[in-house]
Protein backbone atom coordinates (compact mmCIF):
# COMPACT_ATOMS: atom_id res chain seq x y z
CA UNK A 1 -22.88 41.65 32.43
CA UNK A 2 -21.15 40.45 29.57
CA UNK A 3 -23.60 40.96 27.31
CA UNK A 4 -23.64 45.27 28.57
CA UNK A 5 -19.93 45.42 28.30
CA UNK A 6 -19.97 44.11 24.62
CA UNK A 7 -22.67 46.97 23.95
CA UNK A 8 -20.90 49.34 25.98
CA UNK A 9 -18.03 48.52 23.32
CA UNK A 10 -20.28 48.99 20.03
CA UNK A 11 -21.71 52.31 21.56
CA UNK A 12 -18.44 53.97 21.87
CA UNK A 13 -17.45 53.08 18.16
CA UNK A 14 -15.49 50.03 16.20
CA UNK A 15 -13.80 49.82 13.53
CA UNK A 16 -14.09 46.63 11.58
CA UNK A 17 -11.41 44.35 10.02
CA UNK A 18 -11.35 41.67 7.90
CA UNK A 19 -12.55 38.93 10.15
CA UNK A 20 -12.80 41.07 13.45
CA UNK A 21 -13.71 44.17 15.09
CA UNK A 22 -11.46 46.73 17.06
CA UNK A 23 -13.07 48.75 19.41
CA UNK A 24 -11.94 50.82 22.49
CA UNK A 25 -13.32 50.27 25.83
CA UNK A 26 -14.58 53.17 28.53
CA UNK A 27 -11.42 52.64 30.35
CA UNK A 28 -9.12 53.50 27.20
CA UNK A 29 -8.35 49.70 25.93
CA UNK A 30 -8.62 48.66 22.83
CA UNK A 31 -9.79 45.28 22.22
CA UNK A 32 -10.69 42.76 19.30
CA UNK A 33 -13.95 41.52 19.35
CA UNK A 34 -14.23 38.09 17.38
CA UNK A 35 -17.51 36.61 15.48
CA UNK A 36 -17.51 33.88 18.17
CA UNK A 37 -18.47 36.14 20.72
CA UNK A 38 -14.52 36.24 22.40
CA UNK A 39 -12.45 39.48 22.55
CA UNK A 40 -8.71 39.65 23.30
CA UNK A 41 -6.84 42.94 24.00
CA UNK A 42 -5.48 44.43 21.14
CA UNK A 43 -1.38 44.29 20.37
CA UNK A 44 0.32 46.16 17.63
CA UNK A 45 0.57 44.19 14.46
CA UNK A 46 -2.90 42.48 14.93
CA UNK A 47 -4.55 44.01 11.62
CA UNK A 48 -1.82 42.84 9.95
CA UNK A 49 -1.89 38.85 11.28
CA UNK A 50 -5.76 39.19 11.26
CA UNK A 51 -5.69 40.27 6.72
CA UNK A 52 -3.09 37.90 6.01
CA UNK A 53 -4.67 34.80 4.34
CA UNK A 54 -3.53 31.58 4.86
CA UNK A 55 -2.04 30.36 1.22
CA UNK A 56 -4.04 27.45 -0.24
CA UNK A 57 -1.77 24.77 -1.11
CA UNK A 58 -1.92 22.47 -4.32
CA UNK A 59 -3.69 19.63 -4.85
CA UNK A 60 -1.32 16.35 -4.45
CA UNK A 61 -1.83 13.93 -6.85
CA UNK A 62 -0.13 10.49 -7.24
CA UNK A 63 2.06 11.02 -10.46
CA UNK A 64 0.23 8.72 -13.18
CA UNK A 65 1.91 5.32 -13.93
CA UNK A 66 3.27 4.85 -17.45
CA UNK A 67 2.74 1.22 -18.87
CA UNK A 68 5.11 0.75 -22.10
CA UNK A 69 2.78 -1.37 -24.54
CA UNK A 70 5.97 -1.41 -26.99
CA UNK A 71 8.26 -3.07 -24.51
CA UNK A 72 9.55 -7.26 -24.61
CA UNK A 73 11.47 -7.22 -21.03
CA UNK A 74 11.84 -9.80 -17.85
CA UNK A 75 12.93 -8.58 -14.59
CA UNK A 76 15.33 -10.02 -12.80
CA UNK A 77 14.29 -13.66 -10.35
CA UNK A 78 13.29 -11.83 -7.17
CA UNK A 79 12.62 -13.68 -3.83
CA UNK A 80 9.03 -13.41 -2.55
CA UNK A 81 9.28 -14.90 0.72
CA UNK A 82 10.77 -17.66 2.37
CA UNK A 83 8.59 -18.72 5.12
CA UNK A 84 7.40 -21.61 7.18
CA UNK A 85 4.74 -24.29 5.84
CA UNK A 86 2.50 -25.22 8.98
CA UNK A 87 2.11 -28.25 6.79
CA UNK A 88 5.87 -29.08 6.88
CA UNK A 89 6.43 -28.17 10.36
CA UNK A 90 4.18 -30.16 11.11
CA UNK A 91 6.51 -32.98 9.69
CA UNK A 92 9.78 -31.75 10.04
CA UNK A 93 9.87 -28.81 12.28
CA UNK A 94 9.73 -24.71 11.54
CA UNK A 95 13.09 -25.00 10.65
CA UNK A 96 13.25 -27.42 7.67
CA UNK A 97 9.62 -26.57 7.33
CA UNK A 98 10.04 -24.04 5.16
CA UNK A 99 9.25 -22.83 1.51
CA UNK A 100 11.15 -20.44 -0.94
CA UNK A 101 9.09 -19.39 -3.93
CA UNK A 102 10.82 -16.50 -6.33
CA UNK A 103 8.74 -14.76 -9.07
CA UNK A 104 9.28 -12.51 -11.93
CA UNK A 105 7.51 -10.51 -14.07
CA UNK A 106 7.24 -10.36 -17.65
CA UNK A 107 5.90 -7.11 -20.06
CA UNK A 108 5.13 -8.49 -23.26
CA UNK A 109 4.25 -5.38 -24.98
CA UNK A 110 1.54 -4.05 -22.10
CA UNK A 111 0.62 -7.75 -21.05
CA UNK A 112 2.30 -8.59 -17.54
CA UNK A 113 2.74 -12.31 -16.94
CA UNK A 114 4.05 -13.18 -13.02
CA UNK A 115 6.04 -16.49 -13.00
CA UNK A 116 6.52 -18.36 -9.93
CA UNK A 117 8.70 -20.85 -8.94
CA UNK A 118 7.86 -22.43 -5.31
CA UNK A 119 10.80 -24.71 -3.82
CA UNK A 120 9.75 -27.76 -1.54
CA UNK A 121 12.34 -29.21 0.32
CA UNK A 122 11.65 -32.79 0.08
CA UNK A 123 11.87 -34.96 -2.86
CA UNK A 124 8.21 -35.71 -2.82
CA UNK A 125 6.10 -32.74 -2.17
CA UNK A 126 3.12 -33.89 -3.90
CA UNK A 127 2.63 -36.18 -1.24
CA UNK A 128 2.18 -32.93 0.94
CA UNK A 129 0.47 -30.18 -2.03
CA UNK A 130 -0.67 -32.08 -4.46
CA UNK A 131 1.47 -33.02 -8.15
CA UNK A 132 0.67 -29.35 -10.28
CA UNK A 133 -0.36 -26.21 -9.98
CA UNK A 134 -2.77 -26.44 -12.84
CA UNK A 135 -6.25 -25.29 -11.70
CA UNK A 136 -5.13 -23.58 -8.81
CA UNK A 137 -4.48 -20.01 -7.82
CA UNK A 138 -1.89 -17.69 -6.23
CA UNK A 139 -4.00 -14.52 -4.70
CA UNK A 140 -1.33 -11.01 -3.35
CA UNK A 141 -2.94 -10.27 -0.24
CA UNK A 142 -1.95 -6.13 -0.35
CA UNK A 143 -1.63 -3.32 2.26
CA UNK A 144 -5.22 -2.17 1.57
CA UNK A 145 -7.08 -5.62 2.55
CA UNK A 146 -7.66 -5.63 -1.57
CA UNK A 147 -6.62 -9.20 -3.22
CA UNK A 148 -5.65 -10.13 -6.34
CA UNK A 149 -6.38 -13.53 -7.59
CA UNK A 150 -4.17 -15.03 -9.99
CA UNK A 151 -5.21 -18.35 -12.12
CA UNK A 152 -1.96 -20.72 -12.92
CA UNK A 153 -2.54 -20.77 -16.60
CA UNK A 154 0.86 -20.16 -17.93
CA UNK A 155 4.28 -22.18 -17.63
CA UNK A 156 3.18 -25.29 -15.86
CA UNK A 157 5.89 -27.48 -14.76
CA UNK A 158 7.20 -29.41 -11.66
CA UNK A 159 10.73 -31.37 -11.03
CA UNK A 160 10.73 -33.77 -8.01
CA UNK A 161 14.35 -34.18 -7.06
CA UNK A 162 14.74 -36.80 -4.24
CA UNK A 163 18.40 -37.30 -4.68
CA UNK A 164 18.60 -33.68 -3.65
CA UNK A 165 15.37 -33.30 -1.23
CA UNK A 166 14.13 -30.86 -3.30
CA UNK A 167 10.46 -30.29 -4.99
CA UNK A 168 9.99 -27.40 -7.45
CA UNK A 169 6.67 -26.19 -8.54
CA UNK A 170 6.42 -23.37 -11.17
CA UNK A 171 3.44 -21.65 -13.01
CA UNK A 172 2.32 -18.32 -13.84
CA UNK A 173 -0.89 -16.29 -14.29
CA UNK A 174 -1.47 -12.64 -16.16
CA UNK A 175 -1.83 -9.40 -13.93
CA UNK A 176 -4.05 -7.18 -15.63
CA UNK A 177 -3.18 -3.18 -15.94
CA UNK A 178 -5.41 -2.40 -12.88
CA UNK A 179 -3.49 -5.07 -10.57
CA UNK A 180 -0.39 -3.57 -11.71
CA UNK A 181 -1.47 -0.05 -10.63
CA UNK A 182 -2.88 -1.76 -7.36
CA UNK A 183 0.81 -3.26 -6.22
CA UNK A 184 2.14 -0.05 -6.80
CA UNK A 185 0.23 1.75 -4.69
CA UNK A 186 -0.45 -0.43 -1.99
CA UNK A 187 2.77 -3.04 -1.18
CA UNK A 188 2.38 -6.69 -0.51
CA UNK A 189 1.79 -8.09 2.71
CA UNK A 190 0.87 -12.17 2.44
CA UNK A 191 0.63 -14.85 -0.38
CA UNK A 192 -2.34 -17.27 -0.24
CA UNK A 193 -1.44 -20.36 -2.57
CA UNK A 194 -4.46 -22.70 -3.13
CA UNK A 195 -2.49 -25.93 -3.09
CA UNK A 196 -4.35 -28.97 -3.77
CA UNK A 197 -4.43 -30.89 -0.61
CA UNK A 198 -3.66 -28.03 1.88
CA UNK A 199 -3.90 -24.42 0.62
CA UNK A 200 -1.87 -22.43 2.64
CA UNK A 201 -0.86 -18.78 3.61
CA UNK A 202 2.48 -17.09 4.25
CA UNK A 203 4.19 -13.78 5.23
CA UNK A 204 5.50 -11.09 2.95
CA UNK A 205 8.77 -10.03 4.94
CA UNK A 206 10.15 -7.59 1.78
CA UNK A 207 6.91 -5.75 1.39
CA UNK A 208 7.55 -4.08 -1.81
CA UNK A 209 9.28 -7.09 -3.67
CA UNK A 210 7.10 -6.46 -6.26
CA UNK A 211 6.83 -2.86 -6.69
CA UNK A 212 10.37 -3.32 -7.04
CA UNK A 213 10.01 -5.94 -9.77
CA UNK A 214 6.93 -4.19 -11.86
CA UNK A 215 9.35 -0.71 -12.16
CA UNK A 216 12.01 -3.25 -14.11
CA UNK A 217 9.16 -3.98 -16.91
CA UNK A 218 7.78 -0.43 -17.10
């Protein structure tokens, strides 16, 4: 039946649009047929709507990132998270289990150098990590499930305070022009340190700590 009444349309004459086809049935109405095989009755305007093309909108693009190879800058001593050690709790509970490590990033003339300095607090954290952080590794767990692992080759030092009950552990490793493009794009989420005697994992809470600090060395 359907199949009569869309000849019965054809027979008594269409006129064709752009994407459509107007036609006028036996009873008088005037219908649009569409390529589908549909048909809706026809309202005033409908040519109109039916030649109008849908604008094609521009291509977003990420605006590229501009490294200064000329520059000697530091950024400022940034907090990178401050989050229970399962190791310490362990000890001493989630509350004075816990452990502070700052960084900072360096641009010496296009090389970028992170700098990291972990606080303990006991006097005698190597009983817990181990006594450097030579030979081990940071790795910035990102957004995107991509990780960048950073040797501790730079800046090696440690102070054990136990008049204070406080450790310090600080090293750095170099973060190559991809990795730096990488942060930007795709914010922090967890820092795996590969400590000696218990490597361990924490929580980003600031997510884009470091975006933050890269855009002070650009």
């Amino acid at each position: 039946m359907k199949n009569l009444f869309l000849l019965a349309l054809v027979l008594l004459g269409a006129t064709q649009l752009k994407a459509q086809i107007k036609a006028t049935t036996e009873t008088g109405n005037t219908v649009i047929l569409h390529k589908n095989g549909t048909w809706e009755y026809y309202e005033a305007g409908m040519e109109e709507s039916t030649q109008q093309e849908t604008p094609t909108q521009p291509a977003v693009t990420a605006p590229a990132l501009n490294i200064d190879v000329t520059k000697e800058v530091t950024s400022d001593r940034h907090e990178l998270f401050y989050e229970v050690s399962p190791r310490m709790a362990r000890f001493f509970g989630e509350e004075k289990g816990k452990i502070r490590t700052h960084a900072t990033i360096s641009n010496h003339k296009g090389q970028f150098l992170i700098s990291f300095e972990i606080n303990v607090p006991v006097g005698d954290a190597n009983r817990y990590f181990g006594p450097t952080l030579a030979e081990r590794s940071i790795t910035l767990e990102l957004s995107n499930d991509v990780d960048i692992v950073i040797p501790i080759t730079e800046n090696i030092s440690q102070k054990w305070m136990d008049k204070f009950n406080q450790s310090y552990y600080l090293g750095g490793g170099f973060l190559s022009h991809d990795n730096i493009k990488a942060i930007m794009k795709n914010p922090i989420t967890n820092v795996y340190i590969d400590w000696k005697k218990h490597p361990e994992n924490y929580k980003v809470s600031n997510k884009s700590v470091l975006q933050t600090t890269i855009k002070e060395v650009l």
